[in-house]
PDB file of N, CA and C in Angstrom:
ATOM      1  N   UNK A   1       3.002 105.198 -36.473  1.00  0.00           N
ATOM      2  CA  UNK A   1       3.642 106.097 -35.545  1.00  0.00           C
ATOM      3  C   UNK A   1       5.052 106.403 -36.053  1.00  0.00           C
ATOM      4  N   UNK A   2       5.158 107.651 -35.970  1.00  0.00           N
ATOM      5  CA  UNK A   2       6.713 108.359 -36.665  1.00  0.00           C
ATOM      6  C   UNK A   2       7.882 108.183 -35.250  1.00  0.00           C
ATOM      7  N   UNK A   3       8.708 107.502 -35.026  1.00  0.00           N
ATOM      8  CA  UNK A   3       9.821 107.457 -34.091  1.00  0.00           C
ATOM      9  C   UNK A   3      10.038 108.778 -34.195  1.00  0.00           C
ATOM     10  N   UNK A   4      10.870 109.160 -32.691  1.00  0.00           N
ATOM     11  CA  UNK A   4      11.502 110.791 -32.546  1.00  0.00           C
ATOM     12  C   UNK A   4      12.736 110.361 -32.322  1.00  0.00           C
ATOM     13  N   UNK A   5      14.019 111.369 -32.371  1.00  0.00           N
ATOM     14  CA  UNK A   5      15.068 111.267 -31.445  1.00  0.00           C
ATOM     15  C   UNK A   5      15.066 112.083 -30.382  1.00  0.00           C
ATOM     16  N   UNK A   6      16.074 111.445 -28.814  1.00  0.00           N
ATOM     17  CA  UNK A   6      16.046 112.412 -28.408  1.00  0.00           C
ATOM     18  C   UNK A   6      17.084 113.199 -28.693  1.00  0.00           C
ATOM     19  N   UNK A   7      17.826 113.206 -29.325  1.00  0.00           N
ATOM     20  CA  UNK A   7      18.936 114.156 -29.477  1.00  0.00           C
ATOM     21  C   UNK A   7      18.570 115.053 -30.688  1.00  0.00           C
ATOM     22  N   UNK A   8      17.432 114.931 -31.248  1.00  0.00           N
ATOM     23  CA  UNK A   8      17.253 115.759 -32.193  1.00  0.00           C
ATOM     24  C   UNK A   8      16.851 116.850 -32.232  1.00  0.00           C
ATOM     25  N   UNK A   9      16.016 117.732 -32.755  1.00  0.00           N
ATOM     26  CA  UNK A   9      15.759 119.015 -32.108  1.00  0.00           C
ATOM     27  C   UNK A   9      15.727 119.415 -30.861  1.00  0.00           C
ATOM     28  N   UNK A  10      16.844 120.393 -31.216  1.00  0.00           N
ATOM     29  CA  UNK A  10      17.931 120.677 -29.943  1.00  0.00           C
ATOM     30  C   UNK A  10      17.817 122.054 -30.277  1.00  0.00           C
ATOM     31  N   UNK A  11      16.762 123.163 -29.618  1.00  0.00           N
ATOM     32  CA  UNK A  11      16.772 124.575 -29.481  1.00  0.00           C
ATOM     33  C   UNK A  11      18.240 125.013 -30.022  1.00  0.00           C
ATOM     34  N   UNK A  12      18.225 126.227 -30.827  1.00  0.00           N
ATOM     35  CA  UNK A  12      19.395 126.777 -31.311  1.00  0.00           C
ATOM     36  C   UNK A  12      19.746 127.851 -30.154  1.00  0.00           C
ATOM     37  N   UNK A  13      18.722 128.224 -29.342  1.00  0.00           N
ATOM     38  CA  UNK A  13      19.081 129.532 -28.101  1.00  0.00           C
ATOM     39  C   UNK A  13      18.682 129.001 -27.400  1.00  0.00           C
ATOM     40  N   UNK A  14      19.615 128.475 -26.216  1.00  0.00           N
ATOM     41  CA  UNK A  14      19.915 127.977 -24.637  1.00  0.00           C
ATOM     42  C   UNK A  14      19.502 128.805 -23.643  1.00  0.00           C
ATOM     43  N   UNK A  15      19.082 130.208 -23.942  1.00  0.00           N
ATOM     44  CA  UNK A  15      18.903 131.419 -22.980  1.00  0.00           C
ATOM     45  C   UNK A  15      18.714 131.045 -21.383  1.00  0.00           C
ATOM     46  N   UNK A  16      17.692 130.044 -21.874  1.00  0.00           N
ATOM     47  CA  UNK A  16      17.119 129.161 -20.745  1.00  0.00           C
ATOM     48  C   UNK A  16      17.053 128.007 -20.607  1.00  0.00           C
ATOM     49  N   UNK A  17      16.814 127.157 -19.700  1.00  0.00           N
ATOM     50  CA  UNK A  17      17.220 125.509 -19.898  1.00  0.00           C
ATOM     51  C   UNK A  17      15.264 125.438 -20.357  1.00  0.00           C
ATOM     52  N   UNK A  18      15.584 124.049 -21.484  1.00  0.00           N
ATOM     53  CA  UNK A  18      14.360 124.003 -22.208  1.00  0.00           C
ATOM     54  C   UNK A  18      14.001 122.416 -21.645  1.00  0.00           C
ATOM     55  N   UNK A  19      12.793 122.603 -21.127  1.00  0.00           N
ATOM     56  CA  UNK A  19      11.912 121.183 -20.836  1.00  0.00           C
ATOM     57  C   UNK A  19      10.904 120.873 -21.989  1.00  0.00           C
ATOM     58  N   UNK A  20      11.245 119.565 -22.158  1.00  0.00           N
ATOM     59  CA  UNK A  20       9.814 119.265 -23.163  1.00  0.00           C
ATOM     60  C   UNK A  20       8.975 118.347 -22.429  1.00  0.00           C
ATOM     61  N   UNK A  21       7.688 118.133 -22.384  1.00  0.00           N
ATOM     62  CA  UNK A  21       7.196 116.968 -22.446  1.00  0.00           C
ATOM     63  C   UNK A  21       6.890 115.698 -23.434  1.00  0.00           C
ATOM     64  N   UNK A  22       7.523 114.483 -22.719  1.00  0.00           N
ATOM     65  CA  UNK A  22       7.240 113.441 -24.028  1.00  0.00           C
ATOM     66  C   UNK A  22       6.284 112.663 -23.827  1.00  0.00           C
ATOM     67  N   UNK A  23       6.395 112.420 -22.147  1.00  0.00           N
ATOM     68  CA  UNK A  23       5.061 111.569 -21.450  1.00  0.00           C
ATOM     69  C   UNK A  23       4.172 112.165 -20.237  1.00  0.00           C
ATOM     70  N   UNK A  24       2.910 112.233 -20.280  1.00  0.00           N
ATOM     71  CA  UNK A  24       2.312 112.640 -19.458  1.00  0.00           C
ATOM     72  C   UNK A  24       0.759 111.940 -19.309  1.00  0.00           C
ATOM     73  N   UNK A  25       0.953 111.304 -17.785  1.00  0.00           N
ATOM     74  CA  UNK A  25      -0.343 110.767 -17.368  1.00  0.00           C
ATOM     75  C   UNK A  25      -0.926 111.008 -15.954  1.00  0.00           C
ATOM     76  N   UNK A  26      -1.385 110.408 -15.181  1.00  0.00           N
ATOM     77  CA  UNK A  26      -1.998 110.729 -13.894  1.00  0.00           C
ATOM     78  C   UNK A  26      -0.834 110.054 -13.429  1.00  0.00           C
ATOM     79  N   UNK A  27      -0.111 108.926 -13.519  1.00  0.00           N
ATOM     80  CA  UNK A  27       1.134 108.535 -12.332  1.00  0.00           C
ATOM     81  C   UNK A  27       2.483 108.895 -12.986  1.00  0.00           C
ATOM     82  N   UNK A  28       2.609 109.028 -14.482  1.00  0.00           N
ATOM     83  CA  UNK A  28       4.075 109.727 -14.588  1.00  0.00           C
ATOM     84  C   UNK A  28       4.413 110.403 -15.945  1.00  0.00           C
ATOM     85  N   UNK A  29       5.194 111.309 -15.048  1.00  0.00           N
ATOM     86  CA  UNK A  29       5.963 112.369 -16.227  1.00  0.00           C
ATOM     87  C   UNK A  29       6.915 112.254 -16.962  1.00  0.00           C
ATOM     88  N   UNK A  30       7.254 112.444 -18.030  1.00  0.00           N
ATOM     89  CA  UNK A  30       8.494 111.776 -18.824  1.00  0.00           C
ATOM     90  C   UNK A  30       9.046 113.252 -19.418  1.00  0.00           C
ATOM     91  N   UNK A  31       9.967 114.017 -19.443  1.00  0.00           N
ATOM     92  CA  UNK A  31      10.864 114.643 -19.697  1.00  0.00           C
ATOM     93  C   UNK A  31      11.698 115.361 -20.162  1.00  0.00           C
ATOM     94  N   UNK A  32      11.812 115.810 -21.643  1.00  0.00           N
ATOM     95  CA  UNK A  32      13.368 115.836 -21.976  1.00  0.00           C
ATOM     96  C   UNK A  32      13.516 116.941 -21.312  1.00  0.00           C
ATOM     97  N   UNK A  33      15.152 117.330 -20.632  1.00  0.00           N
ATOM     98  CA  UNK A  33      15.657 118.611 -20.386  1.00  0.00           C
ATOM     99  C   UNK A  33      17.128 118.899 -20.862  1.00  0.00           C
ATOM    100  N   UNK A  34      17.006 120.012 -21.742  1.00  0.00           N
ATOM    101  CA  UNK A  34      18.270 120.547 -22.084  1.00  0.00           C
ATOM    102  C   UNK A  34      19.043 121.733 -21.430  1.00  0.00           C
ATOM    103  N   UNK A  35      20.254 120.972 -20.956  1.00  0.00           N
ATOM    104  CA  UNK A  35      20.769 122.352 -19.858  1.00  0.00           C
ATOM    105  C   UNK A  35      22.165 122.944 -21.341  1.00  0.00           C
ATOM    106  N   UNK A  36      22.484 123.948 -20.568  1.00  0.00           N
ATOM    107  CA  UNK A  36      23.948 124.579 -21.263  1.00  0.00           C
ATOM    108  C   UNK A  36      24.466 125.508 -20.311  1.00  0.00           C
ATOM    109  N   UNK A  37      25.602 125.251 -19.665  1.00  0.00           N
ATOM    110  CA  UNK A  37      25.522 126.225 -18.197  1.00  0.00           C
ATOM    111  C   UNK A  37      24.937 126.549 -17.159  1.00  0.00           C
ATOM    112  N   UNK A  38      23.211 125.903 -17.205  1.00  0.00           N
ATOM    113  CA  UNK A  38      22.056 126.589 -16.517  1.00  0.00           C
ATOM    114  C   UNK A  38      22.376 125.242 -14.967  1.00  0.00           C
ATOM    115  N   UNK A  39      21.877 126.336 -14.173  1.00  0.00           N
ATOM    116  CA  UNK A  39      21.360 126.033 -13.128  1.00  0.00           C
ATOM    117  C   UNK A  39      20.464 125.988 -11.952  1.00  0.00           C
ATOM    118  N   UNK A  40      20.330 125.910 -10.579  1.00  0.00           N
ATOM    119  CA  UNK A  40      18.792 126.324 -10.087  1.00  0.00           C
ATOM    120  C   UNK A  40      19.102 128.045  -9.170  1.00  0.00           C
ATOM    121  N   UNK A  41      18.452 128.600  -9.588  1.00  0.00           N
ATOM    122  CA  UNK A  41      18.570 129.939  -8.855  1.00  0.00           C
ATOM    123  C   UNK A  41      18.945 129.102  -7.201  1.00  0.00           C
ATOM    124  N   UNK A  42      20.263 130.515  -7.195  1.00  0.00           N
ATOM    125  CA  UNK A  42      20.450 130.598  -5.729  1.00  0.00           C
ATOM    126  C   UNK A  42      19.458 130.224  -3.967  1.00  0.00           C
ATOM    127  N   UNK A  43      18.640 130.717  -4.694  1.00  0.00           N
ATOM    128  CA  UNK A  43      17.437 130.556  -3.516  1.00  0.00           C
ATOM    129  C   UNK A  43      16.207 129.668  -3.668  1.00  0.00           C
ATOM    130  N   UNK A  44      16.391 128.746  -2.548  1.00  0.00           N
ATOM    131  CA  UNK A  44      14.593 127.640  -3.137  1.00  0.00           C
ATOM    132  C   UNK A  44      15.386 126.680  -3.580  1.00  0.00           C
ATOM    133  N   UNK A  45      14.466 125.426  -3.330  1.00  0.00           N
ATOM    134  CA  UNK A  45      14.996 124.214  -3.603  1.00  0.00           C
ATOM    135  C   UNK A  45      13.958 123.182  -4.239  1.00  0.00           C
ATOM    136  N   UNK A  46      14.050 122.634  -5.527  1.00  0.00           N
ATOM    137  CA  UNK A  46      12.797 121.774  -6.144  1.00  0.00           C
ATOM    138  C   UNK A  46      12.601 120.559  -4.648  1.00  0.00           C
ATOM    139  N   UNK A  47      11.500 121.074  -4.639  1.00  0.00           N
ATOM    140  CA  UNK A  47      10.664 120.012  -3.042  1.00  0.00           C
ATOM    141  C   UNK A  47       9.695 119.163  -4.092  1.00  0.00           C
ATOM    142  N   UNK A  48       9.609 118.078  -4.895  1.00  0.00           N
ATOM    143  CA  UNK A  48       8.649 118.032  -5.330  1.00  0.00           C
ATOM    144  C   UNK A  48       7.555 116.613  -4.509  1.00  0.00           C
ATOM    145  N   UNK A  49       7.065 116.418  -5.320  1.00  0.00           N
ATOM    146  CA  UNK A  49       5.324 115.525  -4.732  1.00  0.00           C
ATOM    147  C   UNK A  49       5.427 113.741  -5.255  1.00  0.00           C
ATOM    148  N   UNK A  50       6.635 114.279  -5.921  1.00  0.00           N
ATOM    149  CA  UNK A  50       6.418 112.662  -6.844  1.00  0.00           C
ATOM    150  C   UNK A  50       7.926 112.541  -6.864  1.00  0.00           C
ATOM    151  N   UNK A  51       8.022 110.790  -6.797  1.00  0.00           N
ATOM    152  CA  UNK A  51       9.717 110.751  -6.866  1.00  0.00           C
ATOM    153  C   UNK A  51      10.327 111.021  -8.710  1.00  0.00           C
ATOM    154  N   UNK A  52      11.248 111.178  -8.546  1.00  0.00           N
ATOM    155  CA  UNK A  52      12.289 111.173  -9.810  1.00  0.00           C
ATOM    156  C   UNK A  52      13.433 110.998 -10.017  1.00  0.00           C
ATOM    157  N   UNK A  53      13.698 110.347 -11.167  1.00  0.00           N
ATOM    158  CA  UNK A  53      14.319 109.503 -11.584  1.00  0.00           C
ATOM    159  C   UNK A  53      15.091 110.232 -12.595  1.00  0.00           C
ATOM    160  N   UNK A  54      16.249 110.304 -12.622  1.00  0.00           N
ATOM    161  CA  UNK A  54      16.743 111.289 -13.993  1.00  0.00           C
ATOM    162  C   UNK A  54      18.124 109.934 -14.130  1.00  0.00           C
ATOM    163  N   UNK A  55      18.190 110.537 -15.888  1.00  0.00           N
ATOM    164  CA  UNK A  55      19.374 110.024 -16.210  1.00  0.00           C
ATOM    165  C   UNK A  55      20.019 111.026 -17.255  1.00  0.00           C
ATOM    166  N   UNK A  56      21.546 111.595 -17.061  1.00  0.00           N
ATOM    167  CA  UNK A  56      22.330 112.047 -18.132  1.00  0.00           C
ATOM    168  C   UNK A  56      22.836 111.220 -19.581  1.00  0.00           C
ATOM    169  N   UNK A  57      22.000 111.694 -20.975  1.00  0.00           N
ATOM    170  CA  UNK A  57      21.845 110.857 -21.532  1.00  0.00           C
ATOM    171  C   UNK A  57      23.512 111.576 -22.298  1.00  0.00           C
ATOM    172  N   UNK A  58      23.504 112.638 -22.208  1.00  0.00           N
ATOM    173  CA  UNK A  58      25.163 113.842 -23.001  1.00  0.00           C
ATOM    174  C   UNK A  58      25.133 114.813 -22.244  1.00  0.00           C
ATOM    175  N   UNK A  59      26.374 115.166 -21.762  1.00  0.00           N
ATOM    176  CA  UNK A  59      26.768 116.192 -20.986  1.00  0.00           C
ATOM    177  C   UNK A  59      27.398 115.389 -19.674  1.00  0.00           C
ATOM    178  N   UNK A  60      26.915 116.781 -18.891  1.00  0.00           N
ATOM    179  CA  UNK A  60      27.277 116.092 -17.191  1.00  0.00           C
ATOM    180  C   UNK A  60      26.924 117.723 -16.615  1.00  0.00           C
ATOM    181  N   UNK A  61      25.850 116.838 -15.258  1.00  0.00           N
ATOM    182  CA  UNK A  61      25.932 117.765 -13.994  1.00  0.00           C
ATOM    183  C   UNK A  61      26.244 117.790 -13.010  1.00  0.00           C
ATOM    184  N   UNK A  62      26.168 118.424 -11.614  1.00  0.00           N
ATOM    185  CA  UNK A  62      25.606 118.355 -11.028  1.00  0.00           C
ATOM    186  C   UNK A  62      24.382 118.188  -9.864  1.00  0.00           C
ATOM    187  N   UNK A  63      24.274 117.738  -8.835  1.00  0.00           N
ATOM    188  CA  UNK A  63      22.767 117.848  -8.124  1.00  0.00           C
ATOM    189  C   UNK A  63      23.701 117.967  -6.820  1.00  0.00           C
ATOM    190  N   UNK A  64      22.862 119.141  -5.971  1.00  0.00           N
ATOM    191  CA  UNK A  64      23.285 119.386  -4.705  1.00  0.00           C
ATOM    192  C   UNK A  64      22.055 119.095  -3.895  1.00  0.00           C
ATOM    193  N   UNK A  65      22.157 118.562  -2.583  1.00  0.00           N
ATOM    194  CA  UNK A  65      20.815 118.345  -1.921  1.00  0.00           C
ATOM    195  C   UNK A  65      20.882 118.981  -0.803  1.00  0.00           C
ATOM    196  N   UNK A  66      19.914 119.194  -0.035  1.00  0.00           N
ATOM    197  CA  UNK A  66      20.064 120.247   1.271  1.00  0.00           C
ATOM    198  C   UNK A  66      20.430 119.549   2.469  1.00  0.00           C
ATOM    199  N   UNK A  67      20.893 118.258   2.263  1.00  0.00           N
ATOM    200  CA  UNK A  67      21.798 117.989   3.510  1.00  0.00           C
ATOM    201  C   UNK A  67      22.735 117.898   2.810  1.00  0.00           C
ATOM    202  N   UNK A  68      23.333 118.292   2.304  1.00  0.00           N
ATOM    203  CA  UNK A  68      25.144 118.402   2.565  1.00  0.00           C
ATOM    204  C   UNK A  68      25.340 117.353   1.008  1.00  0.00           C
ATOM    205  N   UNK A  69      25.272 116.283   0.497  1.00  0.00           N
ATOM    206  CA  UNK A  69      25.433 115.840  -0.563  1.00  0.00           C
ATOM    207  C   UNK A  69      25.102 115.835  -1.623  1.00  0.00           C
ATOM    208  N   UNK A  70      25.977 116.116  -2.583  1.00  0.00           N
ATOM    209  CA  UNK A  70      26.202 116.161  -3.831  1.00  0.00           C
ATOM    210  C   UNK A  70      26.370 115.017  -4.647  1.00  0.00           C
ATOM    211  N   UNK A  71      25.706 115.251  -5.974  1.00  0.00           N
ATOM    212  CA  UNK A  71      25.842 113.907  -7.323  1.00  0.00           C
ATOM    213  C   UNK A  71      26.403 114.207  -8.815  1.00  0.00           C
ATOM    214  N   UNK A  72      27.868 114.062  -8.781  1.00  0.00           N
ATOM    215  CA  UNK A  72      27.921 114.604 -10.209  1.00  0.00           C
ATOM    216  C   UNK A  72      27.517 113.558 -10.695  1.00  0.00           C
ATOM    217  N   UNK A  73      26.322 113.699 -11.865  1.00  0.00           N
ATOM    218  CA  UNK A  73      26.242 112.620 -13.346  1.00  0.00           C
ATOM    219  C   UNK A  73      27.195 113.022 -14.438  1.00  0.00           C
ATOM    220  N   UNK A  74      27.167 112.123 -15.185  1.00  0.00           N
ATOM    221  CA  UNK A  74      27.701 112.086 -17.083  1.00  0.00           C
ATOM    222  C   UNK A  74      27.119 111.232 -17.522  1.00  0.00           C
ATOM    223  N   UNK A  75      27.335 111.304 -18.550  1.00  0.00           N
ATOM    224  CA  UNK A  75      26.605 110.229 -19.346  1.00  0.00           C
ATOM    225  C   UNK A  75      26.727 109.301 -18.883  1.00  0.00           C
ATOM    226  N   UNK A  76      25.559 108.961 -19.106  1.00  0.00           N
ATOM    227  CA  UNK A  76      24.789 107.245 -18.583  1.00  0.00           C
ATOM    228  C   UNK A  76      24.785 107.372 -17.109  1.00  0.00           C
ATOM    229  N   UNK A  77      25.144 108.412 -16.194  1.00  0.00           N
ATOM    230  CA  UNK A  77      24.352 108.211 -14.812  1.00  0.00           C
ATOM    231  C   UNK A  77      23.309 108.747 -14.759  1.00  0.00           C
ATOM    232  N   UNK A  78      22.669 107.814 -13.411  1.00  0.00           N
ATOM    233  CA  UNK A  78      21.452 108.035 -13.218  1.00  0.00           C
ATOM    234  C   UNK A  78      20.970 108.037 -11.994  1.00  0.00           C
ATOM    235  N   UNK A  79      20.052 108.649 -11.351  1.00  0.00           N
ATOM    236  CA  UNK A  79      19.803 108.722 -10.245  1.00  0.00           C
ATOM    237  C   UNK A  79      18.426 108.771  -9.492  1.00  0.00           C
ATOM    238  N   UNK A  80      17.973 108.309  -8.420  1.00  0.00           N
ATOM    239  CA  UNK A  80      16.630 108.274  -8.099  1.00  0.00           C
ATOM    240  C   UNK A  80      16.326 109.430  -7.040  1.00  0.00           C
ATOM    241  N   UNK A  81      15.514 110.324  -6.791  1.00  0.00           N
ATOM    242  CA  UNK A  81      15.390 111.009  -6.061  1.00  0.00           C
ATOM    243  C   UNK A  81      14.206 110.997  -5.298  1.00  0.00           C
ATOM    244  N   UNK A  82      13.996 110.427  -4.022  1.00  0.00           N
ATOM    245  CA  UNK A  82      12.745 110.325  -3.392  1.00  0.00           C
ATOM    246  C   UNK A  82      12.052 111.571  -3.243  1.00  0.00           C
ATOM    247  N   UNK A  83      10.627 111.534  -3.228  1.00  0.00           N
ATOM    248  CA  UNK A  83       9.886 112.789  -3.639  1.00  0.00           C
ATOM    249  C   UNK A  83       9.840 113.680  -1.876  1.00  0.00           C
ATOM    250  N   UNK A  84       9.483 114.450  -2.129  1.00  0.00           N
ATOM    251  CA  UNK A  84      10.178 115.884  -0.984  1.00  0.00           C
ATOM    252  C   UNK A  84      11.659 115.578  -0.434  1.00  0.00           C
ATOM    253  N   UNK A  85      12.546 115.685  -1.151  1.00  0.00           N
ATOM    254  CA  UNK A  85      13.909 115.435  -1.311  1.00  0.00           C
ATOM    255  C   UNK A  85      14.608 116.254  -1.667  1.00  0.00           C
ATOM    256  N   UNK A  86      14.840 117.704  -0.912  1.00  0.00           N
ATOM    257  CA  UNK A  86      14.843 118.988  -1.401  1.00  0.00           C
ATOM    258  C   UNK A  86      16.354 119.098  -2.071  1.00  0.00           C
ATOM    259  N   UNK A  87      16.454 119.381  -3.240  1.00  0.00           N
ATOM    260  CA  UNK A  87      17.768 119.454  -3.963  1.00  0.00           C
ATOM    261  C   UNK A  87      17.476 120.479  -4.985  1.00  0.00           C
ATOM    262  N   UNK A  88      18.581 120.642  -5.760  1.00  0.00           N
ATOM    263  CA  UNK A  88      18.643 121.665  -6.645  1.00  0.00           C
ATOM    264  C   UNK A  88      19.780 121.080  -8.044  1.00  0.00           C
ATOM    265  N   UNK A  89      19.835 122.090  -9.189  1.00  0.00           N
ATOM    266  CA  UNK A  89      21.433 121.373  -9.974  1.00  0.00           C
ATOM    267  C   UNK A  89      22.255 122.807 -10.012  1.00  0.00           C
ATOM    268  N   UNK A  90      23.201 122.315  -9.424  1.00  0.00           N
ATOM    269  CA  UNK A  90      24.176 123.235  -8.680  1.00  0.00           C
ATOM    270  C   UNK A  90      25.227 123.882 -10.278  1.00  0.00           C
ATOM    271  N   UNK A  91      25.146 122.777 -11.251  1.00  0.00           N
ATOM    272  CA  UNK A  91      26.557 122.915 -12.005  1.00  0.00           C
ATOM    273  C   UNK A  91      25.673 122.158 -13.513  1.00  0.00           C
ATOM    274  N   UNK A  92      25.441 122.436 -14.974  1.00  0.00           N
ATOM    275  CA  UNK A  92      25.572 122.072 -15.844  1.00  0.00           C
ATOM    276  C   UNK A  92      26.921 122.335 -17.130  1.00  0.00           C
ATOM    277  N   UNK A  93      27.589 121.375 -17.629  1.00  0.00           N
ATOM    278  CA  UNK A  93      28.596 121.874 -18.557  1.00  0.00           C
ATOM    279  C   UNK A  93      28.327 123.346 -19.161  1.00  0.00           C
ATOM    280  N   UNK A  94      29.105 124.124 -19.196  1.00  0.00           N
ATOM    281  CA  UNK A  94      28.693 125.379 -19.959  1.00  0.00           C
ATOM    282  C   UNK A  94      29.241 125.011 -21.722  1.00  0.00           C
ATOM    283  N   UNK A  95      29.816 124.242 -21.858  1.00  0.00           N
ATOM    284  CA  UNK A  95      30.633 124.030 -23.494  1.00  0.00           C
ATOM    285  C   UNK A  95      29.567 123.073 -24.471  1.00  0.00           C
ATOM    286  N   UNK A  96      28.883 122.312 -23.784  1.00  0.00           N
ATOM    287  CA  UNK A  96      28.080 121.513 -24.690  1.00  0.00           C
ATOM    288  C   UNK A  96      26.671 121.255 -23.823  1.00  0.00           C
ATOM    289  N   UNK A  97      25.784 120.932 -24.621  1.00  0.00           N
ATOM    290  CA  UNK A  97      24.551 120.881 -24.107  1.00  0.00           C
ATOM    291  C   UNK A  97      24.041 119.609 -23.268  1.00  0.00           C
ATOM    292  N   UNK A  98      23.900 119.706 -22.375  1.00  0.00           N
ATOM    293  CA  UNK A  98      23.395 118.323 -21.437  1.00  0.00           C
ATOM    294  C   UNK A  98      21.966 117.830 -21.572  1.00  0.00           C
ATOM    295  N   UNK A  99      21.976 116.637 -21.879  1.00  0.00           N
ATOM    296  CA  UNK A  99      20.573 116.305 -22.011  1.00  0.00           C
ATOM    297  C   UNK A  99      20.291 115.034 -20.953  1.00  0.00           C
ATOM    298  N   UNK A 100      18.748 115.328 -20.333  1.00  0.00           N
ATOM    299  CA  UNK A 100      18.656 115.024 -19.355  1.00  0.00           C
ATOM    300  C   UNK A 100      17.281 114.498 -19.949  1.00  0.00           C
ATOM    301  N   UNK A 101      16.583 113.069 -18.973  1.00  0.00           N
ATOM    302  CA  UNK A 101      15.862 112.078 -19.050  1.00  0.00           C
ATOM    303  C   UNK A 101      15.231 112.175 -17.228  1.00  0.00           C
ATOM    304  N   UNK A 102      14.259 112.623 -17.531  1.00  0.00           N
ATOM    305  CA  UNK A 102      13.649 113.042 -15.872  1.00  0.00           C
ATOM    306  C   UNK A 102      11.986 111.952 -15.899  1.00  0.00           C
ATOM    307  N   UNK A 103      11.924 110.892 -15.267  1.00  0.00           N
ATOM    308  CA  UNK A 103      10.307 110.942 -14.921  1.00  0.00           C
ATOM    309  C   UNK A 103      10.257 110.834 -13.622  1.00  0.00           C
ATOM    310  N   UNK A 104       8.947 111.093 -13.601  1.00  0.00           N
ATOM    311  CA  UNK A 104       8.179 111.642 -12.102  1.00  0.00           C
ATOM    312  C   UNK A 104       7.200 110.618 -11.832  1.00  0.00           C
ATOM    313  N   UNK A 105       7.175 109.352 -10.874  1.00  0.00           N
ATOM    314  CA  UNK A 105       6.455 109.173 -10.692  1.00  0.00           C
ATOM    315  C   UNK A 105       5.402 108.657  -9.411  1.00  0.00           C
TER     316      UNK A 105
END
């Protein structure tokens, strides 16, 4: 088995925030997400089915939730999000690329 990094191939056009998958089974999802400025459209809020777990591995965001509180991460925070836990990411660095560590399970 060939090791990966995660910091390694790193899209050269940010246009859009890029998800990869690294793990995927019937109880959990594993992740990478690269933000650069991006955030969640104005309207709608990720409601999802399964809890998640993210950690800022470079960069720093935001997470806004629909009662009223907010989570800035940076590197090395991390956070658990119970599943139908309606939130959104309000704020990613626009100067350097944030990389993010999400599973779902």
């Amino acid at each position: 088995m060939k090791p990966e990094n995660i910091f390694e191939s790193i899209p050269g056009n940010l246009d859009k925030e890029f998800f990869e998958q690294i793990i995927q089974s019937e109880h959990v999802n594993i992740e990478r997400i690269i933000s650069k400025g991006h955030r969640s459209p104005e309207s709608g809020w990720f409601d999802q089915k399964k809890n998640e777990w993210v950690i800022v591995l470079r960069g720093e965001a935001t997470i806004h939730f629909e009662d009223g509180d907010e989570s800035h991460l940076k590197e090395g925070s991390h956070i658990n999000i119970p599943a139908y836990t309606r939130h959104k990411v309000s704020w990613t660095d626009p100067e350097t690329e944030t990389i993010w560590l999400a599973v779902h399970y």
